[in-house]
C-alpha atoms as a PDB file:
ATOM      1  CA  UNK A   1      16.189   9.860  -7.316  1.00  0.00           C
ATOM      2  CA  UNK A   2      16.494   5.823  -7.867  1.00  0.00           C
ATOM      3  CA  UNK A   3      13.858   3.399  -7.179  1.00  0.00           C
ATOM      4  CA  UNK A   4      12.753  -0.012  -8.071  1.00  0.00           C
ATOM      5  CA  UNK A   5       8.526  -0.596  -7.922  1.00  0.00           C
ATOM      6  CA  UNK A   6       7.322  -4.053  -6.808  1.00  0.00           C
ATOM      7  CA  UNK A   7       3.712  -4.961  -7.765  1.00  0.00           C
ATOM      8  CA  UNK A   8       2.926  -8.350  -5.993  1.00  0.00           C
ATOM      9  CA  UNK A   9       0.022  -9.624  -7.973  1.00  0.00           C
ATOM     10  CA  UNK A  10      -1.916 -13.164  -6.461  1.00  0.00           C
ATOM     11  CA  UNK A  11      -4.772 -14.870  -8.291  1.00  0.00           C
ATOM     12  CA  UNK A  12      -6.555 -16.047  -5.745  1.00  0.00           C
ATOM     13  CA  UNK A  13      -9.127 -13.445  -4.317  1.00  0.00           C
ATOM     14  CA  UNK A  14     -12.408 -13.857  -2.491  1.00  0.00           C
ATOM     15  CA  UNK A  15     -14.365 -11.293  -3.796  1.00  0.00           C
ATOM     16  CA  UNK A  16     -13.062 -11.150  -7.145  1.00  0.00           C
ATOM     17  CA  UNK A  17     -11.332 -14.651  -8.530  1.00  0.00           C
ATOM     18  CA  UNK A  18      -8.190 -13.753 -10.754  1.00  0.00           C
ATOM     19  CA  UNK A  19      -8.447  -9.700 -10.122  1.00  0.00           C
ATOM     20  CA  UNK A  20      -4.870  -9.225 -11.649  1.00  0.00           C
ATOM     21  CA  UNK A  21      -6.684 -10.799 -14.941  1.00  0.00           C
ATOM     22  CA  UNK A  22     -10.194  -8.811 -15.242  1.00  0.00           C
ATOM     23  CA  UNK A  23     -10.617  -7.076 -17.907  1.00  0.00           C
ATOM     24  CA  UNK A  24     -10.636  -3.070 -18.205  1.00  0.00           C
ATOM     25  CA  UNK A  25     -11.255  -1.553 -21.594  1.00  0.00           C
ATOM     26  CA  UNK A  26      -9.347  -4.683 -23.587  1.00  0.00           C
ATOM     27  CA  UNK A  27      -6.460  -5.440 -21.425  1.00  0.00           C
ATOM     28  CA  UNK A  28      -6.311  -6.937 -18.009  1.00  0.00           C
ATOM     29  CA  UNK A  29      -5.975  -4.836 -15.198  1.00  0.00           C
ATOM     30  CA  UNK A  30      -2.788  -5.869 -14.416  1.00  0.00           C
ATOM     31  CA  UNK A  31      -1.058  -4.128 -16.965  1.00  0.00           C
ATOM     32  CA  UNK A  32      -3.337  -0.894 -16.636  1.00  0.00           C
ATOM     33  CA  UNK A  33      -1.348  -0.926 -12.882  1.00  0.00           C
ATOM     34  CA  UNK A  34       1.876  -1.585 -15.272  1.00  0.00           C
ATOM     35  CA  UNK A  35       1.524   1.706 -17.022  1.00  0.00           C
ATOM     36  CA  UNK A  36       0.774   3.626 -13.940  1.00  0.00           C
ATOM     37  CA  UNK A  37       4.115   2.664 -12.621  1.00  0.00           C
ATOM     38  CA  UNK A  38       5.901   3.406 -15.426  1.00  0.00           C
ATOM     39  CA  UNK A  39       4.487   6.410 -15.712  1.00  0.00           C
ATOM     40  CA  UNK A  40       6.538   7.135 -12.386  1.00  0.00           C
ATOM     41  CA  UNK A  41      10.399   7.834 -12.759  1.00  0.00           C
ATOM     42  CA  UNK A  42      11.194   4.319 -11.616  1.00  0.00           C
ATOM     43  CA  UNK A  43      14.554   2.609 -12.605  1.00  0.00           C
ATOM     44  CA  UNK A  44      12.166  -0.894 -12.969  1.00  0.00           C
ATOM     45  CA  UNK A  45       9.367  -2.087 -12.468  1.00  0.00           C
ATOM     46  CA  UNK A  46       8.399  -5.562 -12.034  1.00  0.00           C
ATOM     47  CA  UNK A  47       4.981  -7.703 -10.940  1.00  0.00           C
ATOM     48  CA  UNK A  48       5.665 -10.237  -8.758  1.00  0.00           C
ATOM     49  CA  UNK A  49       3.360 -13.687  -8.958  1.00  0.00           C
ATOM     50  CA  UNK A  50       3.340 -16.791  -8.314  1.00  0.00           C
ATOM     51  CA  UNK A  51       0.949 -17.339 -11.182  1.00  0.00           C
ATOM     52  CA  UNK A  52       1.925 -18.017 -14.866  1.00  0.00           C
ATOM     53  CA  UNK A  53      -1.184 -16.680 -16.373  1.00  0.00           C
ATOM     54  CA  UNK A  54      -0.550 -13.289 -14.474  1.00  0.00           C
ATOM     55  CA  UNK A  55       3.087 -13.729 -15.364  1.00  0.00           C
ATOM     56  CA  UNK A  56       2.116 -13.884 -19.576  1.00  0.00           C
ATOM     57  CA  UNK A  57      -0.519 -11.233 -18.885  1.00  0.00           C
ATOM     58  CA  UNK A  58       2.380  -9.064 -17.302  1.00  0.00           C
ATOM     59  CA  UNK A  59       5.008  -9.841 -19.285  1.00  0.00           C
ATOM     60  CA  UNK A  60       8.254  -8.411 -19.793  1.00  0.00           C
ATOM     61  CA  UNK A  61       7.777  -7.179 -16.375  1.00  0.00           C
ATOM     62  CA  UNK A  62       6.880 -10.686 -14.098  1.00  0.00           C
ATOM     63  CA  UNK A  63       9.124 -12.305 -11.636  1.00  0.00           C
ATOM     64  CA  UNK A  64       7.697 -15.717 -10.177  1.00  0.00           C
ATOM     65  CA  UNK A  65       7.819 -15.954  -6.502  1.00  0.00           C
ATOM     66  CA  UNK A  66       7.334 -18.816  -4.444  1.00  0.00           C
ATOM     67  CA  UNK A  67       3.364 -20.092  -3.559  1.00  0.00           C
ATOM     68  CA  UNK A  68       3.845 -20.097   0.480  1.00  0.00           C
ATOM     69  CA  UNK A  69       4.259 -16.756   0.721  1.00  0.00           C
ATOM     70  CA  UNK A  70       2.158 -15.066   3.653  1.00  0.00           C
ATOM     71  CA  UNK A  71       2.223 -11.395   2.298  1.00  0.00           C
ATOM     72  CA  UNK A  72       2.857  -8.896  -0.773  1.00  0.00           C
ATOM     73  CA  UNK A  73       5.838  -7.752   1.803  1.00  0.00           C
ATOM     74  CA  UNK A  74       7.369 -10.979   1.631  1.00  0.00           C
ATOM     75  CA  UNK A  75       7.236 -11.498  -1.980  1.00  0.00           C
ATOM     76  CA  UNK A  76       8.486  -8.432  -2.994  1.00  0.00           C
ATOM     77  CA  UNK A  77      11.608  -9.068  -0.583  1.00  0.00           C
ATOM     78  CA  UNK A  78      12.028 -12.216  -2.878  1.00  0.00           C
ATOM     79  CA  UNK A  79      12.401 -10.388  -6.200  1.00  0.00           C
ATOM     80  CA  UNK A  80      14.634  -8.243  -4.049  1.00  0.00           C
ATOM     81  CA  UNK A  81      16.929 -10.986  -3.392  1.00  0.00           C
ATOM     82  CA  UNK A  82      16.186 -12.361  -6.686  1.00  0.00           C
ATOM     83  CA  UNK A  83      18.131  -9.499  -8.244  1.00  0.00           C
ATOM     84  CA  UNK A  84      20.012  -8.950  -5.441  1.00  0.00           C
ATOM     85  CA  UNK A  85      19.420  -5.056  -4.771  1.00  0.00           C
ATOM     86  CA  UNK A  86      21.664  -3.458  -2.112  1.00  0.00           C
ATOM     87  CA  UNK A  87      20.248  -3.161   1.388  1.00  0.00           C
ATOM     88  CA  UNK A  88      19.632   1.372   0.717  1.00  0.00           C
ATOM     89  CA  UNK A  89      17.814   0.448  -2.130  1.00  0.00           C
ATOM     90  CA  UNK A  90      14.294   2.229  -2.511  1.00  0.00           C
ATOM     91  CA  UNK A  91      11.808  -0.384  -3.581  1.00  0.00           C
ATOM     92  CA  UNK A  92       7.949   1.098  -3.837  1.00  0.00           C
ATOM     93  CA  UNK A  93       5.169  -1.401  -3.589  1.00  0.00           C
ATOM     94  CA  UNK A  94       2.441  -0.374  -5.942  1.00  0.00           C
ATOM     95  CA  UNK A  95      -0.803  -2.633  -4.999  1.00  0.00           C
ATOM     96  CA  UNK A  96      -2.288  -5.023  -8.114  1.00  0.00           C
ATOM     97  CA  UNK A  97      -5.616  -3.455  -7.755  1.00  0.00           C
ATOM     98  CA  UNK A  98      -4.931   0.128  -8.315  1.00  0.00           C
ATOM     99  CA  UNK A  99      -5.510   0.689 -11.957  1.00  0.00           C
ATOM    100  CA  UNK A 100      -5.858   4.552 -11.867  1.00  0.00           C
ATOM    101  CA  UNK A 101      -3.020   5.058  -9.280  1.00  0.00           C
ATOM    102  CA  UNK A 102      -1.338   8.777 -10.190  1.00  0.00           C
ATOM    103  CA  UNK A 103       2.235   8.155 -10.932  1.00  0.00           C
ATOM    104  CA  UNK A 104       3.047  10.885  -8.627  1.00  0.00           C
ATOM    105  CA  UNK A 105       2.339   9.227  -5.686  1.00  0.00           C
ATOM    106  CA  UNK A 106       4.756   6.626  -6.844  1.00  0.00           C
ATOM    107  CA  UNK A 107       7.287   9.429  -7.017  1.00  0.00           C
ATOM    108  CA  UNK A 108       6.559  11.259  -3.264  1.00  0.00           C
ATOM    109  CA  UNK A 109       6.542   8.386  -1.519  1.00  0.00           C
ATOM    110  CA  UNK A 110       9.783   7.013  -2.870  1.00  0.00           C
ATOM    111  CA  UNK A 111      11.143  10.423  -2.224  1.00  0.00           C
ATOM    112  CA  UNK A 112      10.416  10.349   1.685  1.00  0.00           C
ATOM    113  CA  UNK A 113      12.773   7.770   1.819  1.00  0.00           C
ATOM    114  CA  UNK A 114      15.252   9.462  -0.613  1.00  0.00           C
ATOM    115  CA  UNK A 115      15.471  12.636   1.826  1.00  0.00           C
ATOM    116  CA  UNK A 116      15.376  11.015   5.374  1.00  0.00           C
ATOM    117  CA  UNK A 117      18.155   8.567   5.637  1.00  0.00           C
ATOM    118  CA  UNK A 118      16.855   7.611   8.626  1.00  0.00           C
ATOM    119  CA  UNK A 119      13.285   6.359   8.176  1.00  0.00           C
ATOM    120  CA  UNK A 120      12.989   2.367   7.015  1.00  0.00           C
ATOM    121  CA  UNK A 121       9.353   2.739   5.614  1.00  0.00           C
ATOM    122  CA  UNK A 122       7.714   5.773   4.012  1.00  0.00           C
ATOM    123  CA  UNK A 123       3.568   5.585   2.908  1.00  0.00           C
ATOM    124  CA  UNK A 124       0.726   8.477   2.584  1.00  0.00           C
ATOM    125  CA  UNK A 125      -2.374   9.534   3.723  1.00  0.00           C
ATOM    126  CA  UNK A 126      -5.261  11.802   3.075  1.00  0.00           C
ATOM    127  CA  UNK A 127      -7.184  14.008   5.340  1.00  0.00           C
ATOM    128  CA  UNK A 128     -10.867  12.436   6.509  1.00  0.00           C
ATOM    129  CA  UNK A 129     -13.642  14.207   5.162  1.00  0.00           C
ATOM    130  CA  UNK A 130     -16.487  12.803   6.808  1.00  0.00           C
ATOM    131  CA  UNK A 131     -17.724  10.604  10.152  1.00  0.00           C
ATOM    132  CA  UNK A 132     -18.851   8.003   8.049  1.00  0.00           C
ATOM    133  CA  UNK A 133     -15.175   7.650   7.164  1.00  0.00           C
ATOM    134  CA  UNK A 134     -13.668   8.193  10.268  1.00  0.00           C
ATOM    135  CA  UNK A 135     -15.822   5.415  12.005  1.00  0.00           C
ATOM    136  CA  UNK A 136     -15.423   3.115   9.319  1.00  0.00           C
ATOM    137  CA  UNK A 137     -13.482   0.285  10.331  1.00  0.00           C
ATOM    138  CA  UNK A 138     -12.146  -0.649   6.868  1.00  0.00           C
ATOM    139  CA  UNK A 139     -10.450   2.802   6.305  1.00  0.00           C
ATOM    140  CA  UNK A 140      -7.422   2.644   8.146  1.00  0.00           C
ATOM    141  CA  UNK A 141      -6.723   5.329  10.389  1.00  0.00           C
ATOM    142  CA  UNK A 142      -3.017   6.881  10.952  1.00  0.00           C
ATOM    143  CA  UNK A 143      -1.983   9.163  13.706  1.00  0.00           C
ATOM    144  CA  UNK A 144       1.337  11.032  12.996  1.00  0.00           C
ATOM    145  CA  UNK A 145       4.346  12.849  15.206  1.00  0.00           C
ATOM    146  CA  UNK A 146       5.308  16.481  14.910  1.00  0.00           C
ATOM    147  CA  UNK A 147       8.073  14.821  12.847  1.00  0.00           C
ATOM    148  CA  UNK A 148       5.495  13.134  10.502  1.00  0.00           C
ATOM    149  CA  UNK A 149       7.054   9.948  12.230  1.00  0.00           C
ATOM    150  CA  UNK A 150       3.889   7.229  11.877  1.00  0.00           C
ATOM    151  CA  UNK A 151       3.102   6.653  15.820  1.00  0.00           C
ATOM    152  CA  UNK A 152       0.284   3.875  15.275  1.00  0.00           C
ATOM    153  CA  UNK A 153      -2.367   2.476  12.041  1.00  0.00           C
ATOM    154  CA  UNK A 154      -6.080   1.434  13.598  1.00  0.00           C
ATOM    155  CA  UNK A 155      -9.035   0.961  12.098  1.00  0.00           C
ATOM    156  CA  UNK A 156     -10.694   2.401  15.072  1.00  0.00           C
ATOM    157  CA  UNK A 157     -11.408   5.909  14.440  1.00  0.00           C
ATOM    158  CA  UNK A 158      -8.076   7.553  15.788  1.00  0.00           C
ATOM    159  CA  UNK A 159      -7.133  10.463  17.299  1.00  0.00           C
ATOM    160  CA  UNK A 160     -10.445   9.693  19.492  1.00  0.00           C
ATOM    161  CA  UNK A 161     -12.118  13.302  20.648  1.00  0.00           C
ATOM    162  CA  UNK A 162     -13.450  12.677  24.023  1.00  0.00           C
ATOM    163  CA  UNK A 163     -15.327  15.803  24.052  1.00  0.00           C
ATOM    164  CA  UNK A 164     -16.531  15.120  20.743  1.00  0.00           C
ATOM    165  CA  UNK A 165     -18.284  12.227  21.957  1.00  0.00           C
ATOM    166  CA  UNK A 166     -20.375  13.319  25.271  1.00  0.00           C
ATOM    167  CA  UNK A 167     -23.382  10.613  24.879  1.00  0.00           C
ATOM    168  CA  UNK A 168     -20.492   7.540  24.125  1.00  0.00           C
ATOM    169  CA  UNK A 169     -18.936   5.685  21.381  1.00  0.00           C
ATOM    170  CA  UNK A 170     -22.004   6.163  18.761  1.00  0.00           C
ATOM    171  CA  UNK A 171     -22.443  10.140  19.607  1.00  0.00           C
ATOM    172  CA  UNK A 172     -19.054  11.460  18.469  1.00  0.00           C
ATOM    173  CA  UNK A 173     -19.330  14.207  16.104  1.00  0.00           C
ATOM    174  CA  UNK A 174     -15.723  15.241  16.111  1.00  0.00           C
ATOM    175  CA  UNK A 175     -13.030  13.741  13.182  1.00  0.00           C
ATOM    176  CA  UNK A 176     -10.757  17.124  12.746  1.00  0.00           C
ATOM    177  CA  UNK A 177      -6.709  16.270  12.452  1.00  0.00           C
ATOM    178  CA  UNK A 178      -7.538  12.801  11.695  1.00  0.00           C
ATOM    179  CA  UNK A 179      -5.707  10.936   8.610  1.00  0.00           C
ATOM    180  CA  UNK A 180      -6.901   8.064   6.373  1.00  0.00           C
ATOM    181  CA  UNK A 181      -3.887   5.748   4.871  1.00  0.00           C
ATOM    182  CA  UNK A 182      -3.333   4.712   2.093  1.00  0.00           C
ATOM    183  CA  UNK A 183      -1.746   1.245   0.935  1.00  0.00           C
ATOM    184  CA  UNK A 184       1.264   2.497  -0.898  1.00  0.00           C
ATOM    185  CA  UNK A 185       4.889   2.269   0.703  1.00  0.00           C
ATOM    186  CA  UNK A 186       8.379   3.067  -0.109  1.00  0.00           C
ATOM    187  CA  UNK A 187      10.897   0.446   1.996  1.00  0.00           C
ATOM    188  CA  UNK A 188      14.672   0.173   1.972  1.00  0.00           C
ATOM    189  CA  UNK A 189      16.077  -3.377   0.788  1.00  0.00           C
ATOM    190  CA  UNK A 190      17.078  -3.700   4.708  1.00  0.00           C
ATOM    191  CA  UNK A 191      13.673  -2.972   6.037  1.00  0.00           C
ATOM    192  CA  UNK A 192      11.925  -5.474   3.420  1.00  0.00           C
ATOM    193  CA  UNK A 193      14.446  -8.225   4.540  1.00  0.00           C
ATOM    194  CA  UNK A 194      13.699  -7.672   8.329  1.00  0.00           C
ATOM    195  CA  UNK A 195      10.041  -7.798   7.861  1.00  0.00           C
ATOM    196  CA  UNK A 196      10.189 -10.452   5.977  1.00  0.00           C
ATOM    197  CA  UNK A 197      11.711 -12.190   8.865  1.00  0.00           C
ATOM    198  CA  UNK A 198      10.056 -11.418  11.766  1.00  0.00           C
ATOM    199  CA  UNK A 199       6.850 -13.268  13.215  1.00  0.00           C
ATOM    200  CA  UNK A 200       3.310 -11.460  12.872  1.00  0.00           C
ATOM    201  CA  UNK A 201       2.990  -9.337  15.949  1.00  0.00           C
ATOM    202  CA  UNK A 202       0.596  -9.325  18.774  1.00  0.00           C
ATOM    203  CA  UNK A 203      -1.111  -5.421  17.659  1.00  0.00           C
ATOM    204  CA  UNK A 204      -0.472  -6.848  14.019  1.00  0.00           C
ATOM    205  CA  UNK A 205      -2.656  -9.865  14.628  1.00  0.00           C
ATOM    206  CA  UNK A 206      -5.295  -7.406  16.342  1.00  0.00           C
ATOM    207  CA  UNK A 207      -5.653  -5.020  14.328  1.00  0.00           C
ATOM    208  CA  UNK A 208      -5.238  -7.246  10.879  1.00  0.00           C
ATOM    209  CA  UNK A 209      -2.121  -4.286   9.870  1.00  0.00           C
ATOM    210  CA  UNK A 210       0.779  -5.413   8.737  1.00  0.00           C
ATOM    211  CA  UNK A 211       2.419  -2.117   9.459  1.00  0.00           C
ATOM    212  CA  UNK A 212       2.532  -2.481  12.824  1.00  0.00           C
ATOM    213  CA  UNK A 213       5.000  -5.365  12.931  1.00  0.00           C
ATOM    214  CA  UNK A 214       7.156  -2.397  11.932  1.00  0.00           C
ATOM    215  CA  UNK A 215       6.253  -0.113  14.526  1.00  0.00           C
ATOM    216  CA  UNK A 216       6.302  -3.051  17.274  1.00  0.00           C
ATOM    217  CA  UNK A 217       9.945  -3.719  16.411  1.00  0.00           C
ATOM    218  CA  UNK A 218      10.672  -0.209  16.336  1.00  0.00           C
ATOM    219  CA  UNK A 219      10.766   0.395  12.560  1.00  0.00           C
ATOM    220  CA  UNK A 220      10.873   4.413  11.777  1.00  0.00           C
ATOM    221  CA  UNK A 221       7.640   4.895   9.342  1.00  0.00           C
ATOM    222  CA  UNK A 222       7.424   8.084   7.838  1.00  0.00           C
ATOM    223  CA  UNK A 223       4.465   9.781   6.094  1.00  0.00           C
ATOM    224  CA  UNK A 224       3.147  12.389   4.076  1.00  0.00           C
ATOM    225  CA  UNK A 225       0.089  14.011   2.765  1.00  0.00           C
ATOM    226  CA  UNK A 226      -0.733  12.537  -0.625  1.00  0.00           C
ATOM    227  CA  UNK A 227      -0.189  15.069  -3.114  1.00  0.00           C
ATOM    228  CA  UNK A 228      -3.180  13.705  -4.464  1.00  0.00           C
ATOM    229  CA  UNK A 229      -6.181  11.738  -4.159  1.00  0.00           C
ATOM    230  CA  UNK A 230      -5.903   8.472  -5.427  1.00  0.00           C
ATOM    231  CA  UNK A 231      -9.276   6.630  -6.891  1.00  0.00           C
ATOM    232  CA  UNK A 232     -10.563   3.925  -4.760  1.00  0.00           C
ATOM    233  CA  UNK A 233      -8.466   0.359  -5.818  1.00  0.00           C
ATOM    234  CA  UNK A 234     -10.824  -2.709  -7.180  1.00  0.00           C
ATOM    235  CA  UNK A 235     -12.203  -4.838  -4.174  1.00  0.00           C
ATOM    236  CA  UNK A 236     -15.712  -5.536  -5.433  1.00  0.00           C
ATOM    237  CA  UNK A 237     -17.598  -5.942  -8.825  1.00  0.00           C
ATOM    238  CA  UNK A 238     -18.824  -2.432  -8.708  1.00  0.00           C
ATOM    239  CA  UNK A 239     -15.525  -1.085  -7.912  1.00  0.00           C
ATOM    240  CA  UNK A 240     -14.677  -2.631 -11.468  1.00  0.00           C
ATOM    241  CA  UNK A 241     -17.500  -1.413 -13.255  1.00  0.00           C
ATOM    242  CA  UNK A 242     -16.574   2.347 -12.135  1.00  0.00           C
ATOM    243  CA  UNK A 243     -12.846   2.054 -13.384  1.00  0.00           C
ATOM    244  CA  UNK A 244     -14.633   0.375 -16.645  1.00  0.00           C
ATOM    245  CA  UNK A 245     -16.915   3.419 -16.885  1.00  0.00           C
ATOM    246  CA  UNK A 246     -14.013   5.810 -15.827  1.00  0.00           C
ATOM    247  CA  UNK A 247     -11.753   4.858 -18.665  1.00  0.00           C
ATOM    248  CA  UNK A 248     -14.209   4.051 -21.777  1.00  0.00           C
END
């Protein structure tokens, strides 16, 4: 199996100012995320910034990208053109928050693409565990074909049981069969390119998903069961302060 991974790494972050940059245990947590990925059986692995002090801190592994860009999708398709990788070429995005990401991950989702020629996008999930987590809006929700072909991302709580839910929207008591995702994904150089071109969509803009630009313009997404469970990324200060406990 051959795959490139793409970490696109910003400064700018409103809960946390220069995330890539905070520091975990003596080094910044950028290059904790470096390790990770190189603990994978990726060909390369390269952080993609716009930003020279995350480009030192990440060094020999950065690749500047331009400021304007609107997503970590379209800067990764930059250092794809950059080093102008073939249009089958597997390219995993790893997310600059994820310090204690599993390198296996890194591997299974690379490898949904590897054995299905056909799919453009491959990510994971994890089953939900609890209604607190199925009715949260900020855990995104994926429903899934027999053929484990993605058929829509919400953050309403989806598959919706009706009977689960006699008294209305605040009684339901149901969540079995439903599937949390998770922000990893495995594209093809030809997928990356065409997202990178197309317009946010109307469910995109809705929903605040980037994944469903793919599904609008009929983009096969394919996904798995994570073979693990990955730690919770850094989005707040105590986020941090676990992965600083967690690896002292």
């Amino acid at each position: 199996m051959s795959f490139k991974v793409v970490i696109p790494a910003r400064y700018a972050s409103a809960r946390l100012p220069a995330k890539p940059l905070l520091d975990i245990a003596g080094r910044p947590m950028i290059q904790w995320v470096i390790e990770a990925a190189r603990g994978s059986k990726a060909d390369e692995v390269w952080v993609a910034t716009d930003d020279e002090r995350i480009a030192h801190a990440a060094s020999p592994h950065a690749v500047i990208t331009r400021i304007d860009h609107a997503s970590g999708t379209d800067r990764i398709a930059e250092v794809a053109a950059i080093h102008a990788w073939g249009e089958e070429v597997i390219v995993v995005n790893v997310q600059g928050d994820e310090p204690q990401l599993p390198p296996v991950l890194i591997n299974q989702v690379a490898a949904l693409l590897e054995v299905d020629a056909d799919a453009d996008i491959a990510t994971l999930c994890t089953p939900i565990k609890d209604l607190g987590e199925f009715l949260n809006p900020n855990a995104v929700k994926v429903v899934m074909g027999h053929n484990k072909t993605a058929l829509y991302f919400s953050r309403a709580p989806i598959p919706w049981n009706r009977e689960g839910a006699v008294g209305g929207i605040t009684s339901q008591t149901a969540f079995a069969g439903s599937h949390r995702h998770l922000g990893i994904y495995a594209y093809r150089v030809r997928a990356l390119r065409r997202l990178s071109s197309l317009e946010p969509s109307k469910l995109e803009r809705i929903e605040k998903l980037e994944q469903l630009r793919a599904l609008e313009a009929g983009m096969k997404i394919v996904v798995a069961i994570a073979a693990s469970a990955p730690p919770a990324g850094v989005d707040t200060p105590e986020d941090l302060e676990r992965v600083r406990a967690a690896v002292a």
